[in-house]
PDB file of N, CA and C in Angstrom:
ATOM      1  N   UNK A   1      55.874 -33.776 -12.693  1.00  0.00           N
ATOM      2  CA  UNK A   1      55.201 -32.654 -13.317  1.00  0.00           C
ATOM      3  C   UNK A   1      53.762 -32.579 -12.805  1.00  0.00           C
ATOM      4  N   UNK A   2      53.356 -31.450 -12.414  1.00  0.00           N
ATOM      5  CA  UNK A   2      51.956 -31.066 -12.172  1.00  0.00           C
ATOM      6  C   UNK A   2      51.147 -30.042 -12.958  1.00  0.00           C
ATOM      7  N   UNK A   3      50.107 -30.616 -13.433  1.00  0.00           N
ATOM      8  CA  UNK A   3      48.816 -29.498 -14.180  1.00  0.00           C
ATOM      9  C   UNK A   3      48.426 -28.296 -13.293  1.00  0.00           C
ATOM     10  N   UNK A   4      48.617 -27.163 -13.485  1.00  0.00           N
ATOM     11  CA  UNK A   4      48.274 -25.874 -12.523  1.00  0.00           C
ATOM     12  C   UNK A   4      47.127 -25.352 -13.831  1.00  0.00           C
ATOM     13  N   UNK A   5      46.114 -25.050 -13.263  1.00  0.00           N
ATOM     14  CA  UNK A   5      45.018 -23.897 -13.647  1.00  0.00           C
ATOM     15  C   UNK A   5      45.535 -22.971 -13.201  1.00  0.00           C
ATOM     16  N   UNK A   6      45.239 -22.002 -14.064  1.00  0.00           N
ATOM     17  CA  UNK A   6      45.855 -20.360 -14.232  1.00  0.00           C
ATOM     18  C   UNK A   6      44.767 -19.149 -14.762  1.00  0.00           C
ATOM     19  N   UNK A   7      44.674 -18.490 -13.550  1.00  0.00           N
ATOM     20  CA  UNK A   7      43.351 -16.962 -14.520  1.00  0.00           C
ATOM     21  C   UNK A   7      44.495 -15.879 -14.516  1.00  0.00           C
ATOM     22  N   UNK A   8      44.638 -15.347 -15.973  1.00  0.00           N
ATOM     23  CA  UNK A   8      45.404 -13.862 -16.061  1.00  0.00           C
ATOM     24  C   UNK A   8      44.126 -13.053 -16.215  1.00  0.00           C
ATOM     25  N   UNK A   9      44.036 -11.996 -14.968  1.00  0.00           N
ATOM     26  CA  UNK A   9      42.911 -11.298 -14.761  1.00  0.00           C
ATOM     27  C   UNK A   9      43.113  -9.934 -15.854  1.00  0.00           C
ATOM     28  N   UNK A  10      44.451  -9.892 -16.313  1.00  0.00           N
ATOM     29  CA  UNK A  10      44.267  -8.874 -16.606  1.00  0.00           C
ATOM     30  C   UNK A  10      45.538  -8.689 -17.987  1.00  0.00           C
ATOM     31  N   UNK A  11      45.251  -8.932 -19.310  1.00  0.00           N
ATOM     32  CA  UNK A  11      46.172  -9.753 -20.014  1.00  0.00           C
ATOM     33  C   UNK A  11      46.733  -8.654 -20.475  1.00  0.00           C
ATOM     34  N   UNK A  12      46.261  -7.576 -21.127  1.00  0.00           N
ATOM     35  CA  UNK A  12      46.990  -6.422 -21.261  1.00  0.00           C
ATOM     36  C   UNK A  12      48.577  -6.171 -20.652  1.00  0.00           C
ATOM     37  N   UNK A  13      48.228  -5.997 -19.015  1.00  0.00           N
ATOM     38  CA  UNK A  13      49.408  -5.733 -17.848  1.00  0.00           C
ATOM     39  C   UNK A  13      50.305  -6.649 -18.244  1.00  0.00           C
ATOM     40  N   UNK A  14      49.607  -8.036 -17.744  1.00  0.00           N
ATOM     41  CA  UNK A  14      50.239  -9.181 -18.026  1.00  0.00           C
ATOM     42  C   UNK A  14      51.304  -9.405 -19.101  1.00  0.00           C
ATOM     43  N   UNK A  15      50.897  -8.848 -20.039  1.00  0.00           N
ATOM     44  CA  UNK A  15      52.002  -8.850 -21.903  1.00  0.00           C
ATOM     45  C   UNK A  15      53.056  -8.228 -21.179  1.00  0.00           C
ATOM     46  N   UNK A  16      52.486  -6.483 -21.328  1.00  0.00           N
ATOM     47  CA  UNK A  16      53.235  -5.709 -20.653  1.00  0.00           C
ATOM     48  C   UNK A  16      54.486  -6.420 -19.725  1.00  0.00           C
ATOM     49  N   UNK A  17      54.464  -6.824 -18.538  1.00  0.00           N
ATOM     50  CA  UNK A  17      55.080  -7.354 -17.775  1.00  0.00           C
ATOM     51  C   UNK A  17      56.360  -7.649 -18.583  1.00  0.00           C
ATOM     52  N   UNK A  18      55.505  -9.247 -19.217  1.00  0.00           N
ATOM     53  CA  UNK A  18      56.253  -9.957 -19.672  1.00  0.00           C
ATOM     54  C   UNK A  18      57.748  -9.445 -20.801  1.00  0.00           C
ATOM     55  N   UNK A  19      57.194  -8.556 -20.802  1.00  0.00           N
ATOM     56  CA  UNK A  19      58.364  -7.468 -21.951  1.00  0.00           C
ATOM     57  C   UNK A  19      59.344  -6.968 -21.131  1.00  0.00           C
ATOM     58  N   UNK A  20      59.000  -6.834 -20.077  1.00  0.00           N
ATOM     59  CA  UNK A  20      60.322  -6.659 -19.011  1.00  0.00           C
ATOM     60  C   UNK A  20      61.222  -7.362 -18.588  1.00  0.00           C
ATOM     61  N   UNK A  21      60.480  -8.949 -18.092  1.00  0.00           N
ATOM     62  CA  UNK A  21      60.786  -9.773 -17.467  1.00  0.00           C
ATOM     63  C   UNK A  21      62.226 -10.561 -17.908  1.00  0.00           C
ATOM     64  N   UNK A  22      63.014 -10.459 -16.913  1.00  0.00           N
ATOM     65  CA  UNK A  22      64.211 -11.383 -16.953  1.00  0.00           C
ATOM     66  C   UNK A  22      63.887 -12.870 -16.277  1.00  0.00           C
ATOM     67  N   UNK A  23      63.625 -13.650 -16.977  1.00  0.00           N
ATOM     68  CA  UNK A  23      62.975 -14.814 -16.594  1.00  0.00           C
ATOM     69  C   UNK A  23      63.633 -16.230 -17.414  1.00  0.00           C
ATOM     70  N   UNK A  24      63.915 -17.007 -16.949  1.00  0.00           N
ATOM     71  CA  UNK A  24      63.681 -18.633 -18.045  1.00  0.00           C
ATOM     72  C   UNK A  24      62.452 -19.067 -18.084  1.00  0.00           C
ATOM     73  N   UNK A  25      61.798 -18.363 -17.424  1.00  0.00           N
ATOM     74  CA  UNK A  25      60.489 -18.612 -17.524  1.00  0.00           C
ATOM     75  C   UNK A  25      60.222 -18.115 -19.090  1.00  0.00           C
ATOM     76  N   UNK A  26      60.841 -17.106 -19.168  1.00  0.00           N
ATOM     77  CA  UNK A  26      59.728 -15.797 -20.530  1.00  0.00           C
ATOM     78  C   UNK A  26      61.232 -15.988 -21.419  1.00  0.00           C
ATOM     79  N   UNK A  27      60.452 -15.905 -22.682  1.00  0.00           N
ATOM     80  CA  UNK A  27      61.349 -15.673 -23.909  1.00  0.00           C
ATOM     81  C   UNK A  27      60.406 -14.730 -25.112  1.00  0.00           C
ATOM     82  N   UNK A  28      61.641 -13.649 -25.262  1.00  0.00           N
ATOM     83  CA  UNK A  28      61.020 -13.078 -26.469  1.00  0.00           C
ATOM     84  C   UNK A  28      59.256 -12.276 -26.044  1.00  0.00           C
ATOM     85  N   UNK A  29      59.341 -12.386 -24.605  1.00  0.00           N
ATOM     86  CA  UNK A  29      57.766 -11.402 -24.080  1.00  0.00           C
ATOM     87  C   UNK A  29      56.879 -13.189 -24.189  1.00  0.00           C
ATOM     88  N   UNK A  30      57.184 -14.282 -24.146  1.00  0.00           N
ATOM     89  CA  UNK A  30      55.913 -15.247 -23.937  1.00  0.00           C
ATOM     90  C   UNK A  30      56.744 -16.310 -22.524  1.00  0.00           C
ATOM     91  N   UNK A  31      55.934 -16.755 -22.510  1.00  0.00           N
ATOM     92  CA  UNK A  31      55.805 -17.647 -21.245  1.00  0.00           C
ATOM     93  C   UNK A  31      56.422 -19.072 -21.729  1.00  0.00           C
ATOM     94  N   UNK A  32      57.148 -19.477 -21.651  1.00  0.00           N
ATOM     95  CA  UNK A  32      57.610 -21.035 -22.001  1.00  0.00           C
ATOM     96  C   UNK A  32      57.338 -22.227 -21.675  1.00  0.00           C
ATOM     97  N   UNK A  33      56.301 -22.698 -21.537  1.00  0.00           N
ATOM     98  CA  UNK A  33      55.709 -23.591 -20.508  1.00  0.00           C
ATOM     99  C   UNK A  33      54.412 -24.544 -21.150  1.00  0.00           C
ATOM    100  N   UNK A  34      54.538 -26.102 -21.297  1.00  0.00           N
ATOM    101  CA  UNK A  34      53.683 -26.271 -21.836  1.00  0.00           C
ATOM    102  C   UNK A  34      51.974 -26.184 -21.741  1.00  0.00           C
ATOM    103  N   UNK A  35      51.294 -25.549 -22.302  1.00  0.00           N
ATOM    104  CA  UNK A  35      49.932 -24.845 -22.028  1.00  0.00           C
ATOM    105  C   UNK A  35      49.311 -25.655 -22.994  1.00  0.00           C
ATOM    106  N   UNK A  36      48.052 -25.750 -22.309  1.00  0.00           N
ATOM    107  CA  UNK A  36      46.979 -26.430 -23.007  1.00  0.00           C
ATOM    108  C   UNK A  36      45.459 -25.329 -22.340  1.00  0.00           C
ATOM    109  N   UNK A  37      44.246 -25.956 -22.678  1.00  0.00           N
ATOM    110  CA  UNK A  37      43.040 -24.818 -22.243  1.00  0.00           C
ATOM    111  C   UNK A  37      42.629 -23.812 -21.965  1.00  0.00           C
ATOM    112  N   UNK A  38      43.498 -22.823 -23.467  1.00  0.00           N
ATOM    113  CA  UNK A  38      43.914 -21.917 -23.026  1.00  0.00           C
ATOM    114  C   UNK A  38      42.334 -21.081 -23.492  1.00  0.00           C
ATOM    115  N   UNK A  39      41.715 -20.155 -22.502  1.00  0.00           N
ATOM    116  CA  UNK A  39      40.356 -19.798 -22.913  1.00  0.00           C
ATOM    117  C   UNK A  39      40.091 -18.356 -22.723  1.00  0.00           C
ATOM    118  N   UNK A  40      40.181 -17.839 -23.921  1.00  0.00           N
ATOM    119  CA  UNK A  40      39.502 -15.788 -23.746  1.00  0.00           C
ATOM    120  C   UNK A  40      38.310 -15.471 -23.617  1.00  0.00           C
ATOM    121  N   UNK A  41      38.350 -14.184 -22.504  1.00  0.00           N
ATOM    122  CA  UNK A  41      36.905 -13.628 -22.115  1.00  0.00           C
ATOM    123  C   UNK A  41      37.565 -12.333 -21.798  1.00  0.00           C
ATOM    124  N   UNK A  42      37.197 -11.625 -23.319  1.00  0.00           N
ATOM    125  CA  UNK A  42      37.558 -10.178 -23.184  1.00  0.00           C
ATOM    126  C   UNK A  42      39.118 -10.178 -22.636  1.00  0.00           C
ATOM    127  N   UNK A  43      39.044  -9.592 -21.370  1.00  0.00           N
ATOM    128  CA  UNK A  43      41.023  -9.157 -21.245  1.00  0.00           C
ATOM    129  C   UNK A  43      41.594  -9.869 -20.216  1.00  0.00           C
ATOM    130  N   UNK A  44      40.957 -11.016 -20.156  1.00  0.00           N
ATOM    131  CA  UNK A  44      41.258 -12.200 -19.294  1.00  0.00           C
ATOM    132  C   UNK A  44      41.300 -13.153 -19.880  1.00  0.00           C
ATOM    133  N   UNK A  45      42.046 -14.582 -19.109  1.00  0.00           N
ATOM    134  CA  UNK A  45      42.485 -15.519 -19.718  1.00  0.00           C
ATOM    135  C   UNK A  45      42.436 -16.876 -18.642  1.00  0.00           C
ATOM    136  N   UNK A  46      41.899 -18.218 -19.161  1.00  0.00           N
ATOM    137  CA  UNK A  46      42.512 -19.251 -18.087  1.00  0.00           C
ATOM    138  C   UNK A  46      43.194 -20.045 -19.197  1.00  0.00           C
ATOM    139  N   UNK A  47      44.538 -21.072 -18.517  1.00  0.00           N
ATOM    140  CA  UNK A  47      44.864 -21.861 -19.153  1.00  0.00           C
ATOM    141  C   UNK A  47      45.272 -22.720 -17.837  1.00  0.00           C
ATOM    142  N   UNK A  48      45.824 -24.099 -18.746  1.00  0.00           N
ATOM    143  CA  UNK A  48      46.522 -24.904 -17.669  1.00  0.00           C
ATOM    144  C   UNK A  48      47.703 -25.039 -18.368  1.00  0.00           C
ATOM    145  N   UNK A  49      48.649 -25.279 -17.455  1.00  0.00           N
ATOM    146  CA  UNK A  49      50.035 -25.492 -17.474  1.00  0.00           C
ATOM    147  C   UNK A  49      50.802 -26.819 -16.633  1.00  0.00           C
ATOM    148  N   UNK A  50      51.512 -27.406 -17.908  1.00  0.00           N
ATOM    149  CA  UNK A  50      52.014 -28.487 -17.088  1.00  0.00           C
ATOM    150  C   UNK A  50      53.735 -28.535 -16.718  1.00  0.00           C
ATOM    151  N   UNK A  51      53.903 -27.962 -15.544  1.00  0.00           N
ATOM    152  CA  UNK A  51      55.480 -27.601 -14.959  1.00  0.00           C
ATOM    153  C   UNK A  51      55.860 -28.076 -13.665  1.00  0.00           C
ATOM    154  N   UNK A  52      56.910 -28.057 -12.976  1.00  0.00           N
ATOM    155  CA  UNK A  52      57.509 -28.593 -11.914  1.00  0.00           C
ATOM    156  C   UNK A  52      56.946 -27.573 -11.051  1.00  0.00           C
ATOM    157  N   UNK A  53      56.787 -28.187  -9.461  1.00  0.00           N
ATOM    158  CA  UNK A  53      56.482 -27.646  -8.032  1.00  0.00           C
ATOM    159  C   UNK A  53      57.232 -26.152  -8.244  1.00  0.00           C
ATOM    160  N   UNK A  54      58.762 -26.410  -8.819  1.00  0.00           N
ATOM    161  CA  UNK A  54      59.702 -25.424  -8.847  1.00  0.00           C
ATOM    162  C   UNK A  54      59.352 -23.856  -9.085  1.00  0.00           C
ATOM    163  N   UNK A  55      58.500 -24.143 -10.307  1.00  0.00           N
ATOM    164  CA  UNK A  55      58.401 -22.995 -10.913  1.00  0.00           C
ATOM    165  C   UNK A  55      57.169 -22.035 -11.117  1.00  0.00           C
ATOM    166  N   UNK A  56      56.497 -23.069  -9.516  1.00  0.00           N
ATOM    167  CA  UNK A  56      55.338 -22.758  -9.188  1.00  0.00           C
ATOM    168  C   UNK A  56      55.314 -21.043  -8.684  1.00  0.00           C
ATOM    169  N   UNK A  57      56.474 -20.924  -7.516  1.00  0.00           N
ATOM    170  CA  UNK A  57      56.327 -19.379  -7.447  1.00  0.00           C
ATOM    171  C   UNK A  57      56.724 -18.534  -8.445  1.00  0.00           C
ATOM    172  N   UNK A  58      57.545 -18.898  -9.112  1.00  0.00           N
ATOM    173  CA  UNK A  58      57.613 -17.869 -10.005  1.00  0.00           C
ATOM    174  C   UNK A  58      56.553 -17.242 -10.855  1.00  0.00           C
ATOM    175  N   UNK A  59      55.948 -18.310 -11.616  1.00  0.00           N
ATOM    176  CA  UNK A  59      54.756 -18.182 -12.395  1.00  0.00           C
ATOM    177  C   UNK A  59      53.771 -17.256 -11.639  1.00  0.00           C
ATOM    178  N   UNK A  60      53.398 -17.777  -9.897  1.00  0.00           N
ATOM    179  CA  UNK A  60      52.780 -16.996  -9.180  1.00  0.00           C
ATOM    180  C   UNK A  60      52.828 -15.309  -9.220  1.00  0.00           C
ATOM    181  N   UNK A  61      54.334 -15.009  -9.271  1.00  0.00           N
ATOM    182  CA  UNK A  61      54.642 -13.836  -9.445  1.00  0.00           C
ATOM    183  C   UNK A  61      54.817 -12.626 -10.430  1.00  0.00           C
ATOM    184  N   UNK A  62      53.786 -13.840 -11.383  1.00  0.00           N
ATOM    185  CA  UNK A  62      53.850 -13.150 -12.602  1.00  0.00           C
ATOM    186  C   UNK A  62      52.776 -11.901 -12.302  1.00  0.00           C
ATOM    187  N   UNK A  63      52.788 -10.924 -13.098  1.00  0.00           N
ATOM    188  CA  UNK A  63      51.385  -9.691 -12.974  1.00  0.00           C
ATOM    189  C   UNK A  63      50.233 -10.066 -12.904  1.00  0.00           C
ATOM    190  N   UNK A  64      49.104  -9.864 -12.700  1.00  0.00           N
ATOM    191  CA  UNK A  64      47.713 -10.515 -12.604  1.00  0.00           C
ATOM    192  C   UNK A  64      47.462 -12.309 -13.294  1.00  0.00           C
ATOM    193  N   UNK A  65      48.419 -12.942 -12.375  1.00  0.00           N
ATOM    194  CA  UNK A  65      48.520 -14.501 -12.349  1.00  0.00           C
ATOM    195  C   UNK A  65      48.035 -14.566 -11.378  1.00  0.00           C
ATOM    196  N   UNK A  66      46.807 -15.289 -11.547  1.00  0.00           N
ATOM    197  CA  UNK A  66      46.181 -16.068  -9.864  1.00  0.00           C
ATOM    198  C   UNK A  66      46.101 -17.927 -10.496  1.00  0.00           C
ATOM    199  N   UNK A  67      46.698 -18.647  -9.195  1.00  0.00           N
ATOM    200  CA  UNK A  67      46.439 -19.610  -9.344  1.00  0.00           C
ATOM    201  C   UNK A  67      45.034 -20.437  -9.209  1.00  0.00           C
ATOM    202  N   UNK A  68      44.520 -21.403  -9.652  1.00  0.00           N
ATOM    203  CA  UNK A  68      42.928 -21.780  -9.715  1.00  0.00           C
ATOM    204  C   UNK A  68      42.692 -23.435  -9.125  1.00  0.00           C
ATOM    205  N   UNK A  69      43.367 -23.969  -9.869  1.00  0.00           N
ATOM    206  CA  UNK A  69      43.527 -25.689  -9.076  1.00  0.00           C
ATOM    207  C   UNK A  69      44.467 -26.256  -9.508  1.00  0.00           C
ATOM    208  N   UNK A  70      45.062 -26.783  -9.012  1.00  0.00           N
ATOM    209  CA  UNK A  70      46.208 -27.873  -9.703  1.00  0.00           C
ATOM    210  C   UNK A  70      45.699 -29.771  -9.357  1.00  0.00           C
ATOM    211  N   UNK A  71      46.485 -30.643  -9.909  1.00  0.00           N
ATOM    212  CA  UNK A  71      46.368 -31.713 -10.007  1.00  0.00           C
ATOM    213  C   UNK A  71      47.251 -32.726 -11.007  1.00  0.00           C
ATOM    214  N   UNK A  72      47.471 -33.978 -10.584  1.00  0.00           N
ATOM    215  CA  UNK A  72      48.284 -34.621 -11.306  1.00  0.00           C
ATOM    216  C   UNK A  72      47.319 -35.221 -12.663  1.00  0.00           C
ATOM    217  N   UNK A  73      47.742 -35.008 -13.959  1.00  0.00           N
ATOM    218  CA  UNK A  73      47.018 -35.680 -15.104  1.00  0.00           C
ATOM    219  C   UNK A  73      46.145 -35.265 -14.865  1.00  0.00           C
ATOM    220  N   UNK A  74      45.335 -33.918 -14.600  1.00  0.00           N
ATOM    221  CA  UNK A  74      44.362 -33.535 -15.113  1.00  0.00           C
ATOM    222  C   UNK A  74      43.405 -33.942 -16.512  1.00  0.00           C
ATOM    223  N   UNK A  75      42.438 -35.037 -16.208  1.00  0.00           N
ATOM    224  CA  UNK A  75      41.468 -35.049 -17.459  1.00  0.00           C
ATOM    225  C   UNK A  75      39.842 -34.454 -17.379  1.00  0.00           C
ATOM    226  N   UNK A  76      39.746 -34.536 -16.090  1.00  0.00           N
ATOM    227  CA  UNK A  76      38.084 -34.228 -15.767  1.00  0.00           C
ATOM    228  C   UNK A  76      38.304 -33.278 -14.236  1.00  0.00           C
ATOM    229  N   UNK A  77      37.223 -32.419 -13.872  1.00  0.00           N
ATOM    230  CA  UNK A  77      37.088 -31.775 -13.090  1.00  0.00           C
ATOM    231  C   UNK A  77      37.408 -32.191 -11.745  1.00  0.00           C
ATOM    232  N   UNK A  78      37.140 -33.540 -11.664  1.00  0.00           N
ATOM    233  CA  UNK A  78      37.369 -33.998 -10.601  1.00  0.00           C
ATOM    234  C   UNK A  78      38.676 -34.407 -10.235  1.00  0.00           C
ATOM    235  N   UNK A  79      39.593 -34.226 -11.358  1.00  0.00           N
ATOM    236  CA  UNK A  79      40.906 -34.610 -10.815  1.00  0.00           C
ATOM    237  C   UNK A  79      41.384 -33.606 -10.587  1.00  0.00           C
ATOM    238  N   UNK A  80      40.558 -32.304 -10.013  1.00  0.00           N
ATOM    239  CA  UNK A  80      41.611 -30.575  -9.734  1.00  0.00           C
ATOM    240  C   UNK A  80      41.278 -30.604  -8.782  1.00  0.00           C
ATOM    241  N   UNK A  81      42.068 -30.099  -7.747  1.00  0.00           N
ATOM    242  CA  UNK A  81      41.789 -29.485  -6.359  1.00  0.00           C
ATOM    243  C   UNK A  81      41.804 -27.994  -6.695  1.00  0.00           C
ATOM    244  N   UNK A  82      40.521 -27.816  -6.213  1.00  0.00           N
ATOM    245  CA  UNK A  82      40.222 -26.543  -6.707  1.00  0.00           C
ATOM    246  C   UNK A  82      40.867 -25.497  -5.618  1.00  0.00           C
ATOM    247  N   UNK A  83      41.429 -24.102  -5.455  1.00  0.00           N
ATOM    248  CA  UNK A  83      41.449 -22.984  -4.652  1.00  0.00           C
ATOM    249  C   UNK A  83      41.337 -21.636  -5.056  1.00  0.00           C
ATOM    250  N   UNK A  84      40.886 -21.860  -7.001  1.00  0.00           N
ATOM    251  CA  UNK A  84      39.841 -20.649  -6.583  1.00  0.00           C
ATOM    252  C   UNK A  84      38.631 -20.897  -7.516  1.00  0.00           C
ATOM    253  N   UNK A  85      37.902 -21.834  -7.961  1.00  0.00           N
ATOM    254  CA  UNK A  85      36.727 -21.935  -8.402  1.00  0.00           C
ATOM    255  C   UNK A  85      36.283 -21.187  -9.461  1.00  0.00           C
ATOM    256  N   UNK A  86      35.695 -19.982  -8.150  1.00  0.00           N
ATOM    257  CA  UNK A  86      34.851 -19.288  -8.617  1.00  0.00           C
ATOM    258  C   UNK A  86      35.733 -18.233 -10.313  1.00  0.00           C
ATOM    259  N   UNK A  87      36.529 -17.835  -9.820  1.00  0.00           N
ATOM    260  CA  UNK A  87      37.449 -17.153 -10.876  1.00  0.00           C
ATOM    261  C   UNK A  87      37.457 -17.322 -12.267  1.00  0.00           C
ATOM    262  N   UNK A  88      37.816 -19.198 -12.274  1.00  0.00           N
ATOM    263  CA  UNK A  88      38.494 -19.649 -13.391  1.00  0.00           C
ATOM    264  C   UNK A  88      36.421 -20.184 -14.287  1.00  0.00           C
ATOM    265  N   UNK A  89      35.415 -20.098 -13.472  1.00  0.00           N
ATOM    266  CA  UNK A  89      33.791 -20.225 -14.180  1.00  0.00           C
ATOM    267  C   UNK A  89      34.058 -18.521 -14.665  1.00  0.00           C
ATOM    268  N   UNK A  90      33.934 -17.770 -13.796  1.00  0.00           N
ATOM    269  CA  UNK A  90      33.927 -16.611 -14.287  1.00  0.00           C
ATOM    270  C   UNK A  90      34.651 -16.023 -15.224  1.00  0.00           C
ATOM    271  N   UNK A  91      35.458 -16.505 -15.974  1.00  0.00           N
ATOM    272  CA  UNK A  91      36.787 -16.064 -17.239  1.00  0.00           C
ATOM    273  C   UNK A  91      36.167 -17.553 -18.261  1.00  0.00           C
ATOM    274  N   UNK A  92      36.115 -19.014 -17.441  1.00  0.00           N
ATOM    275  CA  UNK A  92      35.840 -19.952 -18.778  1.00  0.00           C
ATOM    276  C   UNK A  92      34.352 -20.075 -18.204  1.00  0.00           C
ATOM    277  N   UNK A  93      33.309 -19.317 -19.522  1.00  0.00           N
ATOM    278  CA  UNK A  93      32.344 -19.500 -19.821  1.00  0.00           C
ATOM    279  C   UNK A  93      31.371 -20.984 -19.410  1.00  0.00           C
ATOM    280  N   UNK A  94      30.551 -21.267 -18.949  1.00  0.00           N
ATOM    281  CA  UNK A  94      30.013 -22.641 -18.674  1.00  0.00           C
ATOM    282  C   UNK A  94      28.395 -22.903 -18.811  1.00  0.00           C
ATOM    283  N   UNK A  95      28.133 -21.391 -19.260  1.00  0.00           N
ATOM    284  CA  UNK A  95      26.852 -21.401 -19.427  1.00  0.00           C
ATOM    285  C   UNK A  95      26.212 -21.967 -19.971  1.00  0.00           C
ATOM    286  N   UNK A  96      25.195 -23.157 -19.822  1.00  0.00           N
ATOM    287  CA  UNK A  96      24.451 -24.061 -20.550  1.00  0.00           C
ATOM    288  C   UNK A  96      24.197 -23.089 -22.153  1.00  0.00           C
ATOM    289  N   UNK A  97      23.909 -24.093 -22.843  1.00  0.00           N
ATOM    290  CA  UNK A  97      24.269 -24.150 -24.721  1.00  0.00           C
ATOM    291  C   UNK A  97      23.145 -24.755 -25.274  1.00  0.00           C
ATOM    292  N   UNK A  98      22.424 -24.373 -25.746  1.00  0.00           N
ATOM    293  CA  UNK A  98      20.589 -24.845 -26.301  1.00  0.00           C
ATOM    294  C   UNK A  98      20.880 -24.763 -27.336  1.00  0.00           C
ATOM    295  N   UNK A  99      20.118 -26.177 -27.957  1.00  0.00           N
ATOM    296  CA  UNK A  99      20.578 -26.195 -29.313  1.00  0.00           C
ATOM    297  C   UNK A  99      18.616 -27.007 -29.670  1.00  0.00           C
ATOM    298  N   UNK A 100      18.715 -26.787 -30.895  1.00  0.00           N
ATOM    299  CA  UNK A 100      17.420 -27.156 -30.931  1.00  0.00           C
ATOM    300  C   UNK A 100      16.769 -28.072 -32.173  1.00  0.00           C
ATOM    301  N   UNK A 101      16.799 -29.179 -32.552  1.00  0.00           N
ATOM    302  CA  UNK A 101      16.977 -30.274 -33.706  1.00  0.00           C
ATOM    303  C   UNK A 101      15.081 -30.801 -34.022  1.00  0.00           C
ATOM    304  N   UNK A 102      14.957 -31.727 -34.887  1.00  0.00           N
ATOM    305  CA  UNK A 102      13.803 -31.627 -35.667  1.00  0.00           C
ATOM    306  C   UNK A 102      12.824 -32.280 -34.176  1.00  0.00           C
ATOM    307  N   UNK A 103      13.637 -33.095 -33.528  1.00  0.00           N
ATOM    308  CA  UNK A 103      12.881 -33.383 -31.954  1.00  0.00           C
ATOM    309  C   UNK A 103      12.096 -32.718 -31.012  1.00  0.00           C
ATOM    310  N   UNK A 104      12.788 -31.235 -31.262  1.00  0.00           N
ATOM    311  CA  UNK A 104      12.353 -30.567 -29.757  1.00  0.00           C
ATOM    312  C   UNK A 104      13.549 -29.763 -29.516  1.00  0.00           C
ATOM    313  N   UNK A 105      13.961 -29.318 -28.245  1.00  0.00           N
ATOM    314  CA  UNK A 105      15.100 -28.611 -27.583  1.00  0.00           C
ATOM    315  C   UNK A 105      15.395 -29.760 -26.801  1.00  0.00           C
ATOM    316  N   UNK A 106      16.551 -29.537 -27.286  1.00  0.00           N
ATOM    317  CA  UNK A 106      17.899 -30.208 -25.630  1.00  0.00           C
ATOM    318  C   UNK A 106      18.974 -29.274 -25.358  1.00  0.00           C
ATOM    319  N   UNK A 107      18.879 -29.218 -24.072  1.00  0.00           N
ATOM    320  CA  UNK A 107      20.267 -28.903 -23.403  1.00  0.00           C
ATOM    321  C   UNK A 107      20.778 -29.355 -23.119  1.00  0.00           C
ATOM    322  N   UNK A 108      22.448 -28.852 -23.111  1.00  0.00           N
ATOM    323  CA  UNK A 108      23.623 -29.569 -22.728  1.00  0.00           C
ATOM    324  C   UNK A 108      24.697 -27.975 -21.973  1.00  0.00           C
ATOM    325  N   UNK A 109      25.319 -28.207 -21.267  1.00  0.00           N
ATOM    326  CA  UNK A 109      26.690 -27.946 -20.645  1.00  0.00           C
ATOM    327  C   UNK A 109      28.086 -27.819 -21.302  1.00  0.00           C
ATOM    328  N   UNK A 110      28.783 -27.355 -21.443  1.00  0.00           N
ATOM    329  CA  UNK A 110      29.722 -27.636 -22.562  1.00  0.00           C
ATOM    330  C   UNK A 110      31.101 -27.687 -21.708  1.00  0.00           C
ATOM    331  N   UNK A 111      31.589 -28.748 -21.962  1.00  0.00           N
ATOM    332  CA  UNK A 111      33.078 -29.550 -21.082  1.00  0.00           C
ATOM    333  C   UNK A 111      33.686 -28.470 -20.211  1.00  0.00           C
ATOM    334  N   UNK A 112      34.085 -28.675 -19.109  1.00  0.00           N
ATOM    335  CA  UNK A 112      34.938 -27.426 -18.568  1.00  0.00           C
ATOM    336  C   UNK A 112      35.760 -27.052 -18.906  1.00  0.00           C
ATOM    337  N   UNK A 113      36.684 -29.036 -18.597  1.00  0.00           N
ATOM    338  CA  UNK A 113      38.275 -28.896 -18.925  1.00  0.00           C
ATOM    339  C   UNK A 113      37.784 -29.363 -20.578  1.00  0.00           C
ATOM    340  N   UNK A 114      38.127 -28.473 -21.472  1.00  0.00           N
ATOM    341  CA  UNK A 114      37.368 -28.965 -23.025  1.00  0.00           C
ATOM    342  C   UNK A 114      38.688 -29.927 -23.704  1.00  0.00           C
ATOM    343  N   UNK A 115      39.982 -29.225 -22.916  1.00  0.00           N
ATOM    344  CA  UNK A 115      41.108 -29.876 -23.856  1.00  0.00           C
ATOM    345  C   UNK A 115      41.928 -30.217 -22.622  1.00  0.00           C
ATOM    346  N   UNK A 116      42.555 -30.985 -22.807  1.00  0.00           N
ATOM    347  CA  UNK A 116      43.338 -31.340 -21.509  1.00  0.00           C
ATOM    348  C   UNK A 116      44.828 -32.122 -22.178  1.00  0.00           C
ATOM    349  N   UNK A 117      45.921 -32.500 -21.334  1.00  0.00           N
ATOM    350  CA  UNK A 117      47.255 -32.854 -21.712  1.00  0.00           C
ATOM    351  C   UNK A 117      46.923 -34.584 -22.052  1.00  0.00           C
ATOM    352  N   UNK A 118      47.273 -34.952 -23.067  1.00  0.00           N
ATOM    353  CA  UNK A 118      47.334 -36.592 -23.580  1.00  0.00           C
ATOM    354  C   UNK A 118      48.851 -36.942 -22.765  1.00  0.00           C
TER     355      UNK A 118
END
């Protein structure tokens, strides 16, 4: 089994689709597949998914499915080979997070991968 990062650019279509789709992939209009990080920005979406090489094209062929990085046991950034980066910052938010306590201000970053597969 391999962790695939996933951006649905366009989740609307995407539903849509899925209401058509003759798939073992899709049941009932959803995707069957175990998902974890799954993150909204407006009408886009990233998640990761943990499925076989197999069912890699298919998923590909879903409506505005772009693939983002995959990797085995994904826990930290560094275990993705990334191929599309930029996409999956642009849909999951990463923008430093100021918070401000009786000390002063500190900043912090907030996790990429925030939830990942145990």
């Amino acid at each position: 089994m391999i962790d695939y990062i996933f951006a649905v650019t366009d989740l609307i279509n995407f539903r849509a689709t899925l209401s058509t789709m003759v798939s073992d992939l899709v049941i009932d209009s959803k995707v069957v597949l175990p998902t974890t990080m799954i993150n909204y920005k407006e009408n886009q979406s990233v998640a990761m998914v943990r499925t076989t090489q197999d069912n890699l094209e298919e998923i590909q062929s879903l409506a505005d499915v772009v693939l983002c990085g995959h990797g085995v046991n994904i826990k930290t950034e560094s275990d993705v080979t990334w191929i599309n980066k930029d996409l999956y910052y642009e849909i999951y938010d990463i923008s430093p997070i100021t918070t401000t306590d009786e000390y002063g201000e500190s900043t912090y970053t907030p996790s990429k991968l925030h939830c990942v597969f145990s």
